[in-house]
PDB file of N, CA and C in Angstrom:
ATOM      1  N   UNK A   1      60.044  31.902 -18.351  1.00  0.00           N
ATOM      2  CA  UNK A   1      59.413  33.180 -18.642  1.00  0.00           C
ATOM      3  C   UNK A   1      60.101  34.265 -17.813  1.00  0.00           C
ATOM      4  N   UNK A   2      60.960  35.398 -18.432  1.00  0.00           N
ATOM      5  CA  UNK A   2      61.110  36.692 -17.808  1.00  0.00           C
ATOM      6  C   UNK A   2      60.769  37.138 -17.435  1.00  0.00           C
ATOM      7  N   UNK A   3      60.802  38.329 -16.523  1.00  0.00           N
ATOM      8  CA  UNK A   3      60.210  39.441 -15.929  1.00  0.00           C
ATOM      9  C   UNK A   3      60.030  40.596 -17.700  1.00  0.00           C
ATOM     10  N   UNK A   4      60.966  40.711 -18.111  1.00  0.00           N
ATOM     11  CA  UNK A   4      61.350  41.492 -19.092  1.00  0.00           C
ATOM     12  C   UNK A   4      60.246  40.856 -20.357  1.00  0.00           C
ATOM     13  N   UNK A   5      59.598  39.622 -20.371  1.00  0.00           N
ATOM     14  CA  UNK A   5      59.080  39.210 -21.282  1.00  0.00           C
ATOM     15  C   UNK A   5      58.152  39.624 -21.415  1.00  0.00           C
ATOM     16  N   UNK A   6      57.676  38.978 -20.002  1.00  0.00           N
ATOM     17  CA  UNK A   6      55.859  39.990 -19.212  1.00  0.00           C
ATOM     18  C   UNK A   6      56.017  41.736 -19.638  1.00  0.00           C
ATOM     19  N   UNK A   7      56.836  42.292 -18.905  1.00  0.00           N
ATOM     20  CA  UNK A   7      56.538  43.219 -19.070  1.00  0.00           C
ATOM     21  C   UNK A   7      56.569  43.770 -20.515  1.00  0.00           C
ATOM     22  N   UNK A   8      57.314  43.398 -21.471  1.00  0.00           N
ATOM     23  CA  UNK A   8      57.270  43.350 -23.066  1.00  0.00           C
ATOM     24  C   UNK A   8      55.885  43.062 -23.357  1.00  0.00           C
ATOM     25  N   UNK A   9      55.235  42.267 -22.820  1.00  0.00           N
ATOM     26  CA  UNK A   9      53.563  41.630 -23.610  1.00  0.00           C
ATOM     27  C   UNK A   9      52.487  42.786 -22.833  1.00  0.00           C
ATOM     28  N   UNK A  10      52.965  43.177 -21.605  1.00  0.00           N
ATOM     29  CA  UNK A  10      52.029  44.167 -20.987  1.00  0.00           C
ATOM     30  C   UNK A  10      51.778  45.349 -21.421  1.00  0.00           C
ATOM     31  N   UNK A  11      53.537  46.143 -22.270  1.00  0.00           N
ATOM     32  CA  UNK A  11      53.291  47.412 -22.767  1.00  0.00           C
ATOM     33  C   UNK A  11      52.799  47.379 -24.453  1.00  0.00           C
ATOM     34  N   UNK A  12      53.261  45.478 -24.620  1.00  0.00           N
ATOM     35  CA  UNK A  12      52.424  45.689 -26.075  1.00  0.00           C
ATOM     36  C   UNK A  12      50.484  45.533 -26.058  1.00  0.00           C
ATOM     37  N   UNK A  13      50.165  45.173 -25.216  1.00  0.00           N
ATOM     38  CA  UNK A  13      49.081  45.230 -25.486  1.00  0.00           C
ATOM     39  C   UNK A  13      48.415  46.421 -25.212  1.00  0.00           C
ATOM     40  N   UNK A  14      49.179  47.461 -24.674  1.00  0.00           N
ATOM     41  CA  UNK A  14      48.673  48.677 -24.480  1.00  0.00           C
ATOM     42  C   UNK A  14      48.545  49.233 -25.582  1.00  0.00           C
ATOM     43  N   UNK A  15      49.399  48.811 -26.855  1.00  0.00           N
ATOM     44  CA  UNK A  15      49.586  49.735 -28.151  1.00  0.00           C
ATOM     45  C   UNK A  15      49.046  49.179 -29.322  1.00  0.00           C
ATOM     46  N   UNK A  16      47.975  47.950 -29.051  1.00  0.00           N
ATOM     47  CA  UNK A  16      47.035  47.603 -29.478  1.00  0.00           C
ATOM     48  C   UNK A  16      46.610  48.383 -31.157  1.00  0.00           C
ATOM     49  N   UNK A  17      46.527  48.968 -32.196  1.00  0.00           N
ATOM     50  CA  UNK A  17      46.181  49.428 -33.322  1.00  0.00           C
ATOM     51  C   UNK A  17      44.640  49.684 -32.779  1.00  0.00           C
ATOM     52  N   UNK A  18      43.743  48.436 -32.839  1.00  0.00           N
ATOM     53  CA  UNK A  18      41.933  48.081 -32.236  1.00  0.00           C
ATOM     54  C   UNK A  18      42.126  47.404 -31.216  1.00  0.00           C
ATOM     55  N   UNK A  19      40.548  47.568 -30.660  1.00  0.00           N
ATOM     56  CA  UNK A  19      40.655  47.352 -29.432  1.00  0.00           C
ATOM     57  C   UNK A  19      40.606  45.982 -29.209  1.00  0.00           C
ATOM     58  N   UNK A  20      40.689  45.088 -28.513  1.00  0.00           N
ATOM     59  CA  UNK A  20      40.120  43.572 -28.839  1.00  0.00           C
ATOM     60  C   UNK A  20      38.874  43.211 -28.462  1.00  0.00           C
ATOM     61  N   UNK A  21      38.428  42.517 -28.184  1.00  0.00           N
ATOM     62  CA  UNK A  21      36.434  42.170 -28.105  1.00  0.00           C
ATOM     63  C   UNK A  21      36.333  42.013 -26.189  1.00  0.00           C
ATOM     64  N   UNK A  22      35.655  42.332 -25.846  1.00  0.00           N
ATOM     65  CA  UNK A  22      35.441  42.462 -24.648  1.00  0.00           C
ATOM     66  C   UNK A  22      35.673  41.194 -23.651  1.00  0.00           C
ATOM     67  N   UNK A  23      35.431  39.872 -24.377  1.00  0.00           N
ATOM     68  CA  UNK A  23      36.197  38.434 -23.966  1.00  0.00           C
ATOM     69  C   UNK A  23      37.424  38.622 -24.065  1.00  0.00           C
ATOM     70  N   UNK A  24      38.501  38.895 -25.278  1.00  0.00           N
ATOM     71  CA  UNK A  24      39.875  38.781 -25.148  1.00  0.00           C
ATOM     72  C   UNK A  24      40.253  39.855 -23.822  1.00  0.00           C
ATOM     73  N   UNK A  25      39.723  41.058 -23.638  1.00  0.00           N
ATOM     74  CA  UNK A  25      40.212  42.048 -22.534  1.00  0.00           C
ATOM     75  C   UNK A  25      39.886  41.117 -21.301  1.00  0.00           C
ATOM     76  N   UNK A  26      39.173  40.580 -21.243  1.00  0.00           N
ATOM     77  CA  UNK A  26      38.937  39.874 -20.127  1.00  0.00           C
ATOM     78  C   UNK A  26      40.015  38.795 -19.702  1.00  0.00           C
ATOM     79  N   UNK A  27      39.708  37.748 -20.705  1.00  0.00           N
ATOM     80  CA  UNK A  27      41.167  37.293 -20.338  1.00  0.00           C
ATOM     81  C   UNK A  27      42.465  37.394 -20.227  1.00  0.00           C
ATOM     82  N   UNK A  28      42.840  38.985 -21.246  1.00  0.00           N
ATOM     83  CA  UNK A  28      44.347  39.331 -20.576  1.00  0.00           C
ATOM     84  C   UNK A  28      43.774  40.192 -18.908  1.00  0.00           C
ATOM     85  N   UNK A  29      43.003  40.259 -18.979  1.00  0.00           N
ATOM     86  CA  UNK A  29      42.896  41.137 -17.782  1.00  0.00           C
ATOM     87  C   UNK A  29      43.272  40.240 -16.357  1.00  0.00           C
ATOM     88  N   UNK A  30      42.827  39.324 -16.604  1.00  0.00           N
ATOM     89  CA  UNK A  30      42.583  38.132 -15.815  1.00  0.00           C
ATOM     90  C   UNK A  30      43.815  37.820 -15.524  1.00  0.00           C
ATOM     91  N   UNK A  31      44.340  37.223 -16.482  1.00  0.00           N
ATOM     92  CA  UNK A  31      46.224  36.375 -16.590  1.00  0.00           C
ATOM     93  C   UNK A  31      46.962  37.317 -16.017  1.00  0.00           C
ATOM     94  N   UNK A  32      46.893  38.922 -16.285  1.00  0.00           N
ATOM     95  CA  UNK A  32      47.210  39.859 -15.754  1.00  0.00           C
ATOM     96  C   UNK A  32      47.779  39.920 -14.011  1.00  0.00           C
ATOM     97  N   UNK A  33      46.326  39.591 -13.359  1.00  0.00           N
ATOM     98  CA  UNK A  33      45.964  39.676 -12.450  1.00  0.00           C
ATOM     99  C   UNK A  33      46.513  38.855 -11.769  1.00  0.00           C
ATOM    100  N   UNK A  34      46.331  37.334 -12.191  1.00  0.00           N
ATOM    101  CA  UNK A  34      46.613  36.082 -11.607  1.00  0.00           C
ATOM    102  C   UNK A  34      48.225  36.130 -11.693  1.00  0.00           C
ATOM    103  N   UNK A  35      48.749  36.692 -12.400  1.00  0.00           N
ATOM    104  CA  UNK A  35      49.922  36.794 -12.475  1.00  0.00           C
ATOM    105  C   UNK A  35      50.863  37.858 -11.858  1.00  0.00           C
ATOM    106  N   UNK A  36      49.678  38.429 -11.546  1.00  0.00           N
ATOM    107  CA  UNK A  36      50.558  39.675 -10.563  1.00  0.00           C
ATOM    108  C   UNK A  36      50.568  39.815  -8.742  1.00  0.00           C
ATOM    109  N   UNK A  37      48.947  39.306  -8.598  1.00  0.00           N
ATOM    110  CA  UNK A  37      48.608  39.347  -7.241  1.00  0.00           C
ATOM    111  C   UNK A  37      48.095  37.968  -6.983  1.00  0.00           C
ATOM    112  N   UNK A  38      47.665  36.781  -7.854  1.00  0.00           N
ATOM    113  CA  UNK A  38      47.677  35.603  -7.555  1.00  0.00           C
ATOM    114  C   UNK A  38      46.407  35.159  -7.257  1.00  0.00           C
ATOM    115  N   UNK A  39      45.902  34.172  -6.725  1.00  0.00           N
ATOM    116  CA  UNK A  39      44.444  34.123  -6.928  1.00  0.00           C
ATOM    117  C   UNK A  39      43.800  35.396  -6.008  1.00  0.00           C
ATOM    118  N   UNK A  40      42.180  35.354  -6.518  1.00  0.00           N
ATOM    119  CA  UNK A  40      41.446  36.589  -6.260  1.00  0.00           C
ATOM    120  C   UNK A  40      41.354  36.569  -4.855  1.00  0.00           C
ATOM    121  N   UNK A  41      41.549  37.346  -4.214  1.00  0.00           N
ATOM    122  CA  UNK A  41      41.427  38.102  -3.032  1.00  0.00           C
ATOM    123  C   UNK A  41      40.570  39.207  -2.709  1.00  0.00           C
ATOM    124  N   UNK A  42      39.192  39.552  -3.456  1.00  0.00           N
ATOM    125  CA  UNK A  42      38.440  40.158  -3.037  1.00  0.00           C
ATOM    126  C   UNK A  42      36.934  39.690  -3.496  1.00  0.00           C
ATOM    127  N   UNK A  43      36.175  40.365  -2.594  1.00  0.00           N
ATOM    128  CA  UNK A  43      34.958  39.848  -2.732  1.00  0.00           C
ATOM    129  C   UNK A  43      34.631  40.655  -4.046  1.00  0.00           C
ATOM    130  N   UNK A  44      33.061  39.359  -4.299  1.00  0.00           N
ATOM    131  CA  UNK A  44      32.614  39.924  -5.801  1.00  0.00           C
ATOM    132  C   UNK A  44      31.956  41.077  -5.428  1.00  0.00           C
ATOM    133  N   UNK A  45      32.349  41.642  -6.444  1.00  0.00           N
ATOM    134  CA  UNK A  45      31.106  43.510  -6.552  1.00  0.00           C
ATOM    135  C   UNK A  45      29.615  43.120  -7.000  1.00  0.00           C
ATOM    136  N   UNK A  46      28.380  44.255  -6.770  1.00  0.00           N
ATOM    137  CA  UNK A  46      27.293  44.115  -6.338  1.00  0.00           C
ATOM    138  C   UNK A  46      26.507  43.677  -7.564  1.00  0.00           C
ATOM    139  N   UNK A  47      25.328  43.344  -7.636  1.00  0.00           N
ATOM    140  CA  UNK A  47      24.527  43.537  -8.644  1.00  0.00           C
ATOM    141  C   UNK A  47      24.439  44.256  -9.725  1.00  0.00           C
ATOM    142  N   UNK A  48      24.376  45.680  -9.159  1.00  0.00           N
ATOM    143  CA  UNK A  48      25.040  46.568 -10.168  1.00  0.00           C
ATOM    144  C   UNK A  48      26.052  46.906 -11.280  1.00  0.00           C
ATOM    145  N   UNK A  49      27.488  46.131 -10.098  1.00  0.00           N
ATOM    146  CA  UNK A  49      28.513  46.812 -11.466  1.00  0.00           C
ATOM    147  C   UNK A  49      28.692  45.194 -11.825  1.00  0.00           C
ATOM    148  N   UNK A  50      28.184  45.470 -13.014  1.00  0.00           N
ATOM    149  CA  UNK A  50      28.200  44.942 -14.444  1.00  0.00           C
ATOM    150  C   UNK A  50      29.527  44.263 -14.746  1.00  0.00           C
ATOM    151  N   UNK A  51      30.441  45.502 -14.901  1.00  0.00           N
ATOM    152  CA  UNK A  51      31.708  45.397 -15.443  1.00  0.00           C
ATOM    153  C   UNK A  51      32.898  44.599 -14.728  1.00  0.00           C
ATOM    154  N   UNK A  52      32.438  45.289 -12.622  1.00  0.00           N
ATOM    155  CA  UNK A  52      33.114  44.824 -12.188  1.00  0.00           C
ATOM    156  C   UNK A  52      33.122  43.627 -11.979  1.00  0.00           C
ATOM    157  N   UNK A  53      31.854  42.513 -11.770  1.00  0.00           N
ATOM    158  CA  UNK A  53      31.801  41.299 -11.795  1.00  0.00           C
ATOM    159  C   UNK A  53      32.257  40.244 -12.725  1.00  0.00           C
ATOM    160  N   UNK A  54      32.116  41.206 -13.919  1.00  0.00           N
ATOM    161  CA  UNK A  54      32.986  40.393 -15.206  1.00  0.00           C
ATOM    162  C   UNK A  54      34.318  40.407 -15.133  1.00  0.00           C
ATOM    163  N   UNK A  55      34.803  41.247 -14.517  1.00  0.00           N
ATOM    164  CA  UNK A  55      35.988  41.209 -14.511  1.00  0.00           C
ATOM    165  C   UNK A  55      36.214  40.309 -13.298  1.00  0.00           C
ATOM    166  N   UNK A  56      35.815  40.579 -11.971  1.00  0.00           N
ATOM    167  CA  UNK A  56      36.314  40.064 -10.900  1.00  0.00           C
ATOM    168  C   UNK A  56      35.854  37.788 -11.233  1.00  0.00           C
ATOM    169  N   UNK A  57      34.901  37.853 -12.184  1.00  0.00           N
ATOM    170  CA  UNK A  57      34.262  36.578 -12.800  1.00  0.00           C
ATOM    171  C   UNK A  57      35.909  35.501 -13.042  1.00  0.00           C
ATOM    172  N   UNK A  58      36.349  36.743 -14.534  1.00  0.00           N
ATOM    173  CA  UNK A  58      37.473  36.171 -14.900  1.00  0.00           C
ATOM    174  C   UNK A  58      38.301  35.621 -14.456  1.00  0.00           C
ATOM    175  N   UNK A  59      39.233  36.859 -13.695  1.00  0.00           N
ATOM    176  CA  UNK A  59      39.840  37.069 -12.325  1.00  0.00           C
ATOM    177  C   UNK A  59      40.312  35.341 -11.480  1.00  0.00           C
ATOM    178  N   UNK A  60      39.132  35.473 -11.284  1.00  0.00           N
ATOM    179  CA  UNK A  60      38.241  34.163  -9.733  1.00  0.00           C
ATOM    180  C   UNK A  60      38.373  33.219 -10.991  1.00  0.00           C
ATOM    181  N   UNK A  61      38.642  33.061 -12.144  1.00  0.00           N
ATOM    182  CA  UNK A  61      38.608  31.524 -13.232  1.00  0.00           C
ATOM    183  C   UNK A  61      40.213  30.887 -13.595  1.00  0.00           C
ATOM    184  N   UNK A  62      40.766  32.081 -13.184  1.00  0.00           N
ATOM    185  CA  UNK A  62      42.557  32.162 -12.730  1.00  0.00           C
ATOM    186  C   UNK A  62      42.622  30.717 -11.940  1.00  0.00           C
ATOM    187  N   UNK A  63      41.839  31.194 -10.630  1.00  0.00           N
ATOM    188  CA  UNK A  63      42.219  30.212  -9.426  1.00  0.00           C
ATOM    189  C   UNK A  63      43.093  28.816  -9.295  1.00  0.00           C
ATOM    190  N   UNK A  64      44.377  28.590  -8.566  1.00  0.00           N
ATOM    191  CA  UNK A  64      44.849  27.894  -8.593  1.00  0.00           C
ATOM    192  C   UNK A  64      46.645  27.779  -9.961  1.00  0.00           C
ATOM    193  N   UNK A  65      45.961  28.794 -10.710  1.00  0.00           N
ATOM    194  CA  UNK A  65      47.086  28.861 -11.512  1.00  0.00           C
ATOM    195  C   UNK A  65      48.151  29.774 -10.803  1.00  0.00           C
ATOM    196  N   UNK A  66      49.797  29.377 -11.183  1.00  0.00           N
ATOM    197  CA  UNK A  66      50.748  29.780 -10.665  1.00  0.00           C
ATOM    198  C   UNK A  66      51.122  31.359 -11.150  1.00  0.00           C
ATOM    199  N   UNK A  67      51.517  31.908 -10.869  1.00  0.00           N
ATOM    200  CA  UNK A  67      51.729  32.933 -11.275  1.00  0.00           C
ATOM    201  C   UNK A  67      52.770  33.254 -12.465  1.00  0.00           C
ATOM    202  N   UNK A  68      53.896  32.124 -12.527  1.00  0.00           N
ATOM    203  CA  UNK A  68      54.463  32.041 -13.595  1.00  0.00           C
ATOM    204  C   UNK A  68      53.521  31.165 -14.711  1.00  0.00           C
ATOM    205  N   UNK A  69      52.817  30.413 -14.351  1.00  0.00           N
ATOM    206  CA  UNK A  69      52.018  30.430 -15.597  1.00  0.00           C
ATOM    207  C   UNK A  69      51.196  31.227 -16.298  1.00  0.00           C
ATOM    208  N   UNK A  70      50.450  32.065 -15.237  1.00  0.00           N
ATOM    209  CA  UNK A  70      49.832  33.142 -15.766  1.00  0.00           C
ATOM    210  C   UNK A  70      50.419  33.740 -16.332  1.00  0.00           C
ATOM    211  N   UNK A  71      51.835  34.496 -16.276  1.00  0.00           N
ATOM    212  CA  UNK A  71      52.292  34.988 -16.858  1.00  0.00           C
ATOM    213  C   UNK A  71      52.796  34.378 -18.447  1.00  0.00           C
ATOM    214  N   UNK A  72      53.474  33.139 -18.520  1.00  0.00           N
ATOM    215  CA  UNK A  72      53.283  32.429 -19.804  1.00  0.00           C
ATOM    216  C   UNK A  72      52.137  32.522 -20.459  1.00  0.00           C
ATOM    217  N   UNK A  73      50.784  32.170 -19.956  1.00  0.00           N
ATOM    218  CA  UNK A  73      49.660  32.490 -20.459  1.00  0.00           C
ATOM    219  C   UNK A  73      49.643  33.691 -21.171  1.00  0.00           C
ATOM    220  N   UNK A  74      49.715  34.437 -20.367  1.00  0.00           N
ATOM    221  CA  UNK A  74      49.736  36.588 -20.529  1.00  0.00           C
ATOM    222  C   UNK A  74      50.017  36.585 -21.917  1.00  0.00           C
ATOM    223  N   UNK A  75      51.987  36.486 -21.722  1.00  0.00           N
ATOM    224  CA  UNK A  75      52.588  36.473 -23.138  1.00  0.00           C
ATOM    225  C   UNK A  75      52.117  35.802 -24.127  1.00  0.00           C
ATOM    226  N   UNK A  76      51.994  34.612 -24.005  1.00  0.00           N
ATOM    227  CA  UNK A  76      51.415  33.724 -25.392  1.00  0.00           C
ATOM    228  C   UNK A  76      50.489  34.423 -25.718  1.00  0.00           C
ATOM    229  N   UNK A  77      49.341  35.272 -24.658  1.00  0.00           N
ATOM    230  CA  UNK A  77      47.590  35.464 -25.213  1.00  0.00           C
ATOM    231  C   UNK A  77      48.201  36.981 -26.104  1.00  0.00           C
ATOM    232  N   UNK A  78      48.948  37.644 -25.128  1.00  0.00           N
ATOM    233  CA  UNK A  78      49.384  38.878 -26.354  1.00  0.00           C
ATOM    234  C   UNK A  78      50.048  38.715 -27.471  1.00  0.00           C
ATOM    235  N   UNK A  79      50.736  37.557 -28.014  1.00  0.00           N
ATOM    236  CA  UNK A  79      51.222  37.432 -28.971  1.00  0.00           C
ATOM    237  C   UNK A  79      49.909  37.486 -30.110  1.00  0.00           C
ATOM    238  N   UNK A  80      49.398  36.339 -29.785  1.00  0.00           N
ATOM    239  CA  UNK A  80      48.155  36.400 -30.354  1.00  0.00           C
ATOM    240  C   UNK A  80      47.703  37.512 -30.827  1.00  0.00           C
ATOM    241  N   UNK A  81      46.959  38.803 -29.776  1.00  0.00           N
ATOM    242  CA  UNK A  81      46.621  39.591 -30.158  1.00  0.00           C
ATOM    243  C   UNK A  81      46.862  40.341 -31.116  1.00  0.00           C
ATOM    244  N   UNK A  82      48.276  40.821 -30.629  1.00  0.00           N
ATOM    245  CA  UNK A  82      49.643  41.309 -31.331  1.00  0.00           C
ATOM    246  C   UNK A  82      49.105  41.253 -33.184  1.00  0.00           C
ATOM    247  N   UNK A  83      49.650  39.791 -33.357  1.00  0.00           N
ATOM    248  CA  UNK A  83      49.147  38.878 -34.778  1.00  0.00           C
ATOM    249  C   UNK A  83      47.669  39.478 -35.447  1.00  0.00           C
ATOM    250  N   UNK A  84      46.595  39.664 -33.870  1.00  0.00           N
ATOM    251  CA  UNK A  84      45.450  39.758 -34.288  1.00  0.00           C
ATOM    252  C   UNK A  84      45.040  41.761 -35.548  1.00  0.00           C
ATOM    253  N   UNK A  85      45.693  41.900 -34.449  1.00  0.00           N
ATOM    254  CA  UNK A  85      45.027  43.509 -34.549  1.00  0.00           C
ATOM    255  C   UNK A  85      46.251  44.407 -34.731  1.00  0.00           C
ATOM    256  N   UNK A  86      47.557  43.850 -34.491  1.00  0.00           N
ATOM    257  CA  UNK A  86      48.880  44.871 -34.911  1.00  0.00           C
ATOM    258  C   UNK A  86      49.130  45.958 -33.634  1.00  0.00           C
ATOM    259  N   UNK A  87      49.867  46.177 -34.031  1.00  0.00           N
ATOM    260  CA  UNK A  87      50.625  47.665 -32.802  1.00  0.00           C
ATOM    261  C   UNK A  87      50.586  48.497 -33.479  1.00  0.00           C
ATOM    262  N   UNK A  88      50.039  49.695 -32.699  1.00  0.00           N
ATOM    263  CA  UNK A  88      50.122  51.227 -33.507  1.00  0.00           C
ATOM    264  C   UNK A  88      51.386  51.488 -32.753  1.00  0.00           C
TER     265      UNK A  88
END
């Protein structure tokens, strides 16, 4: 897996056509993550944020994966998308 590949699947999912369902954002968000800064390194956020725990949830489900896999992950999950919903 490239550097050039990742970053190919990162700016395509930005150009997304629709948005994807709030599970798929999660898990590129995640592979993202795990693939950039490696397992989670911060504590979970409060009761409150909602959003941030889902995300930081995902995140923390990474754990243990390599960072070049995450990144394989990444790409494969945007291809998918890609397929799913098209590029504007």
């Amino acid at each position: 897996m490239s550097a050039e590949q990742f970053q190919k699947a990162v700016e395509d999912v930005k150009k997304l056509k629709t948005r994807p369902t709030d599970q798929e954002m999660l898990e590129v968000y995640a592979l993202y993550k795990q693939a950039t800064e490696g397992d989670c390194n911060t504590t979970r956020p409060g009761m409150l944020d909602l959003k941030g725990k889902a995300k930081w949830d995902a995140w923390n489900s990474k754990k243990g994966m390599s960072k070049d896999e995450a990144k394989s992950a990444y790409v494969t999950r945007a291809k998918a998308l890609i397929e799913t919903y098209g590029l504007s």
